[in-house]
N, C-alpha and C. Protein backbone atom coordinates (compact mmCIF):
# COMPACT_ATOMS: atom_id res chain seq x y z
N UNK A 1 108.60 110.80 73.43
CA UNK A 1 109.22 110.85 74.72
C UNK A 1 110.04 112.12 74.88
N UNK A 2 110.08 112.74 74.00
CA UNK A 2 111.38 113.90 73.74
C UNK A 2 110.42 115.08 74.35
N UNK A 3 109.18 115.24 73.60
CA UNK A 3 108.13 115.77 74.28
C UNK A 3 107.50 115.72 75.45
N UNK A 4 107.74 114.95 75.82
CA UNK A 4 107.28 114.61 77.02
C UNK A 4 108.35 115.26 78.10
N UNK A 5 109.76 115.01 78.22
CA UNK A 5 110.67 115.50 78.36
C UNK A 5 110.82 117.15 78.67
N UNK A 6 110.86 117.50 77.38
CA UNK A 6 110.31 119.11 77.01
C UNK A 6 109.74 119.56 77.87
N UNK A 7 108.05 118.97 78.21
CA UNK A 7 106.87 119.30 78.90
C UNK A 7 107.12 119.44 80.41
N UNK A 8 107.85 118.19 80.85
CA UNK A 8 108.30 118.20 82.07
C UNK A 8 109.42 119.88 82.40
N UNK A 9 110.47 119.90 81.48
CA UNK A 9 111.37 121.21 81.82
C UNK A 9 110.81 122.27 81.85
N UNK A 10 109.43 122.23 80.60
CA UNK A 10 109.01 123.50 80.56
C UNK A 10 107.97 124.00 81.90
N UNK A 11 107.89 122.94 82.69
CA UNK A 11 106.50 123.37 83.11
C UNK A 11 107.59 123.22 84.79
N UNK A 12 108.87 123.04 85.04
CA UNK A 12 109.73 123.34 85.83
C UNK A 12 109.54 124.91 85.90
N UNK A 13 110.38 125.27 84.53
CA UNK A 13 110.40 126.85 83.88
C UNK A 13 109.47 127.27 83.79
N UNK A 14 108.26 127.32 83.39
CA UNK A 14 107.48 128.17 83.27
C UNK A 14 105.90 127.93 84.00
N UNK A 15 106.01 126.73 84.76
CA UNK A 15 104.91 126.76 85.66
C UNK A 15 104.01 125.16 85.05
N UNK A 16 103.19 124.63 85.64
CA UNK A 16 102.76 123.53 85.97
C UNK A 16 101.64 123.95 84.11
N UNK A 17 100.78 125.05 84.66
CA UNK A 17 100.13 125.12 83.28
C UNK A 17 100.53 125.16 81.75
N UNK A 18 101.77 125.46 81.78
CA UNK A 18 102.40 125.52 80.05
C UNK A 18 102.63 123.78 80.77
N UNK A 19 103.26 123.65 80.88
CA UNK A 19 103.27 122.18 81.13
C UNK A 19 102.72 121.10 80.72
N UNK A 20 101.30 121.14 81.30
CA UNK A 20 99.92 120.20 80.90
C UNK A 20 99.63 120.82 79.44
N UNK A 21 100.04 122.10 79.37
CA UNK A 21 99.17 122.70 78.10
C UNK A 21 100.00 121.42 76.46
N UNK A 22 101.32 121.51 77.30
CA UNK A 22 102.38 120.59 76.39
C UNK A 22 101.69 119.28 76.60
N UNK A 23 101.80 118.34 77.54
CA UNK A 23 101.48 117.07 77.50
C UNK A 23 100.31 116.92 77.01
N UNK A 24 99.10 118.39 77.33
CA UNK A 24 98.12 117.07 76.34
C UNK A 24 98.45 117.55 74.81
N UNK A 25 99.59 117.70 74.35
CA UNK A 25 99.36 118.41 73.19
C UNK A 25 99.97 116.65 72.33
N UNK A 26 100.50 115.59 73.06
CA UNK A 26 101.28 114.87 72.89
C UNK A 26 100.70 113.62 72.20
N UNK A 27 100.29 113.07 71.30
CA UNK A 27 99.80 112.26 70.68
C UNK A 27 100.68 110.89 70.83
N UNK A 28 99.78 109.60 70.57
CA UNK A 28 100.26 107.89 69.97
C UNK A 28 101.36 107.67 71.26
N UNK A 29 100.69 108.01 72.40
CA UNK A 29 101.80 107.11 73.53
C UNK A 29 101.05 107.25 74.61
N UNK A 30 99.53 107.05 74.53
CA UNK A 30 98.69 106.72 75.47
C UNK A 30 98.92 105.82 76.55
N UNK A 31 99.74 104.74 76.11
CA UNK A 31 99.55 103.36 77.03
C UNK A 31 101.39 103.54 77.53
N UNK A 32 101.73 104.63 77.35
CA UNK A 32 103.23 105.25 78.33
C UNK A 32 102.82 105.85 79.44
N UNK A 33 103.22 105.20 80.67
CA UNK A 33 103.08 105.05 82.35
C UNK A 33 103.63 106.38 82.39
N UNK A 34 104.36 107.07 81.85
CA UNK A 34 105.05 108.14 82.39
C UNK A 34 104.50 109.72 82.23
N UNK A 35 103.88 108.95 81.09
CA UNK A 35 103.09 110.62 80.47
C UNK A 35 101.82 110.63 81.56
N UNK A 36 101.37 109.55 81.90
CA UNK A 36 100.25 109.75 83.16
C UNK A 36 100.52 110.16 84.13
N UNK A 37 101.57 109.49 84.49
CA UNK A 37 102.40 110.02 85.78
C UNK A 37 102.44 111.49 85.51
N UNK A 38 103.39 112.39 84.85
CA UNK A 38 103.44 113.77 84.60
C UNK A 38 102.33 114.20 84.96
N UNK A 39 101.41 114.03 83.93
CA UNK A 39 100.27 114.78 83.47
C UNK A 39 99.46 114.94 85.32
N UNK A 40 99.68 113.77 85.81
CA UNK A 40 98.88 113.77 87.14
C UNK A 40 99.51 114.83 87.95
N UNK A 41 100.58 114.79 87.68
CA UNK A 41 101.54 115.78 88.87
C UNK A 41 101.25 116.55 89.04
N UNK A 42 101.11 117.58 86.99
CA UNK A 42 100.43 118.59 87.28
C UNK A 42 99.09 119.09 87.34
N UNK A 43 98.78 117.96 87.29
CA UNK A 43 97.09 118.52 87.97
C UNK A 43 96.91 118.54 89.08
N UNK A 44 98.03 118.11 89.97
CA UNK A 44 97.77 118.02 91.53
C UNK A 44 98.38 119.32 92.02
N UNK A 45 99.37 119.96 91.30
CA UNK A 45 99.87 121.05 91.60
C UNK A 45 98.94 122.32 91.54
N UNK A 46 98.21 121.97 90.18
CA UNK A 46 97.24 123.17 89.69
C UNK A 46 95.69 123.13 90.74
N UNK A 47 96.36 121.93 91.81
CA UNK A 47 94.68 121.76 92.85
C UNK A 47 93.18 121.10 91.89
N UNK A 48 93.57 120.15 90.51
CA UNK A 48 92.88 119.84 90.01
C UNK A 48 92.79 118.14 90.40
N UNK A 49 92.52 118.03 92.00
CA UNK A 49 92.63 117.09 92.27
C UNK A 49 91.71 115.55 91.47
N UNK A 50 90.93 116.39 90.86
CA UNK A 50 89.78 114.81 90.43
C UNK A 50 90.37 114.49 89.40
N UNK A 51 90.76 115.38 88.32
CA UNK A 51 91.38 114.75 87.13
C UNK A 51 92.73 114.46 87.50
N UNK A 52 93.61 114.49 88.41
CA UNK A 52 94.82 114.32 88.61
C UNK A 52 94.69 112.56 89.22
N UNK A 53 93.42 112.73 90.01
CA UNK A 53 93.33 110.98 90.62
C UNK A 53 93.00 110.20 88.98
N UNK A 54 92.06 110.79 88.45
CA UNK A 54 91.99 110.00 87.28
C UNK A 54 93.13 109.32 86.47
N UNK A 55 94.38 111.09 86.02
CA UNK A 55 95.59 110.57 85.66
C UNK A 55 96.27 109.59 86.45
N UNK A 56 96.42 110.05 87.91
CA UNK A 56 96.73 108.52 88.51
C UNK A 56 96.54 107.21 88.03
N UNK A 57 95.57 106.90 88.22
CA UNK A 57 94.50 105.54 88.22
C UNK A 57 94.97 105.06 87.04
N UNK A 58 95.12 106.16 86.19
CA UNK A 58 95.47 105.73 84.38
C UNK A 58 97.24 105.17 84.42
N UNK A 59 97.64 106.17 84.76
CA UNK A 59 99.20 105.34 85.43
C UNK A 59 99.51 104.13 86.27
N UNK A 60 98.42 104.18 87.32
CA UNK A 60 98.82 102.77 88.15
C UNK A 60 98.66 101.55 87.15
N UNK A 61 97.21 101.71 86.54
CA UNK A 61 96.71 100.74 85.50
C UNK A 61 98.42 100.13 84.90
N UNK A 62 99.02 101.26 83.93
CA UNK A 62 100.19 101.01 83.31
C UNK A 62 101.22 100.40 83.79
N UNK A 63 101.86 100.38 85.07
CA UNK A 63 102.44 100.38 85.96
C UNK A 63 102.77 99.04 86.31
N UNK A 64 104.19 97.86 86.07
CA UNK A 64 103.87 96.90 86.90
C UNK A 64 105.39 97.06 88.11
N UNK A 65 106.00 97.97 88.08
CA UNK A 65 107.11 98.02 89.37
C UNK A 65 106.50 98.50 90.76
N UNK A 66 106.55 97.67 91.60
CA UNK A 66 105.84 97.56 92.68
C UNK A 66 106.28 98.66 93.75
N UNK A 67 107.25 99.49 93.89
CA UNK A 67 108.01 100.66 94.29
C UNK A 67 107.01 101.50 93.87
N UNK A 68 107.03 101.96 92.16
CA UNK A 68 105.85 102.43 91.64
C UNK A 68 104.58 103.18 92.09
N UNK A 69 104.08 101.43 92.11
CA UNK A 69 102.97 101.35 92.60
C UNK A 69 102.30 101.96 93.55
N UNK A 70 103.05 101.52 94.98
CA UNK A 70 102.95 102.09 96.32
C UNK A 70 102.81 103.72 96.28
N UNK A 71 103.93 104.26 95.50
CA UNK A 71 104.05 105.49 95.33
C UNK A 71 102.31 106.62 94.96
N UNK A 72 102.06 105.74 93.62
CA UNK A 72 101.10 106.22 92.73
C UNK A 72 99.57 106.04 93.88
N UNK A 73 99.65 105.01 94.46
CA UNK A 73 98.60 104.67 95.33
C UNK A 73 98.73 105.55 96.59
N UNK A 74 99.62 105.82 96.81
CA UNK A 74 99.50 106.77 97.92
C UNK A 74 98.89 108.44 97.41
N UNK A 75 99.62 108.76 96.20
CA UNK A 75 98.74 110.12 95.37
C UNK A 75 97.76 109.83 95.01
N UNK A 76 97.06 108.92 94.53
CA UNK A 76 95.53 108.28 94.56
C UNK A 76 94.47 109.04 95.71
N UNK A 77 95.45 108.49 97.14
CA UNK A 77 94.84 108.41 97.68
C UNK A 77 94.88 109.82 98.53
N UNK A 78 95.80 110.80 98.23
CA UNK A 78 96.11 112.00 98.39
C UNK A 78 95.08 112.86 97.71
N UNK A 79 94.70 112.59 96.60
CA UNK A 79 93.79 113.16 95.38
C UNK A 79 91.86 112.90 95.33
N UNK A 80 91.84 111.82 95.86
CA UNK A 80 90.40 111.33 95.78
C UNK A 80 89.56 112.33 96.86
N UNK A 81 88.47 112.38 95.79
CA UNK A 81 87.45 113.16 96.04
C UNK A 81 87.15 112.97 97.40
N UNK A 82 86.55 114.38 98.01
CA UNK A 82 85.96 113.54 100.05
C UNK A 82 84.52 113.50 99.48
């Protein structure tokens, strides 16, 4: 989570790509809602909209706060392929 953390500041500081380059570097916390969440952000930033809906989808899956939810489903639906 510390990494994850990191990934998020760094990719404030130094741009969306060191960023992702960090999170996927992040091992054994697959089934953590938050690292999907991130990871999606910045693929939506970098205009990598298909894998960013994917990261979505992988987050909502995780996800049971219904605030959340709404949220993640609306970038879903921001992201999906035309």
């Amino acid at each position: 989570m510390v990494a994850l953390n990191r990934a998020a500041a760094v990719a404030m500081s130094e741009g969306p790509e060191r960023g992702l380059e960090l999170i996927d570097e992040i091992e054994g916390i697959d089934d953590y809602q938050p690292l999907h969440a991130a990871r999606a952000d910045l693929l939506r930033r970098l205009g990598r909209d298909e894998e960013a809906n994917a990261s979505y989808q992988r987050s909502l899956e995780l996800s049971e706060n219904p605030v959340e939810r709404r949220f993640i489903e609306a970038r879903i639906a921001e992201t999906r392929p035309s």
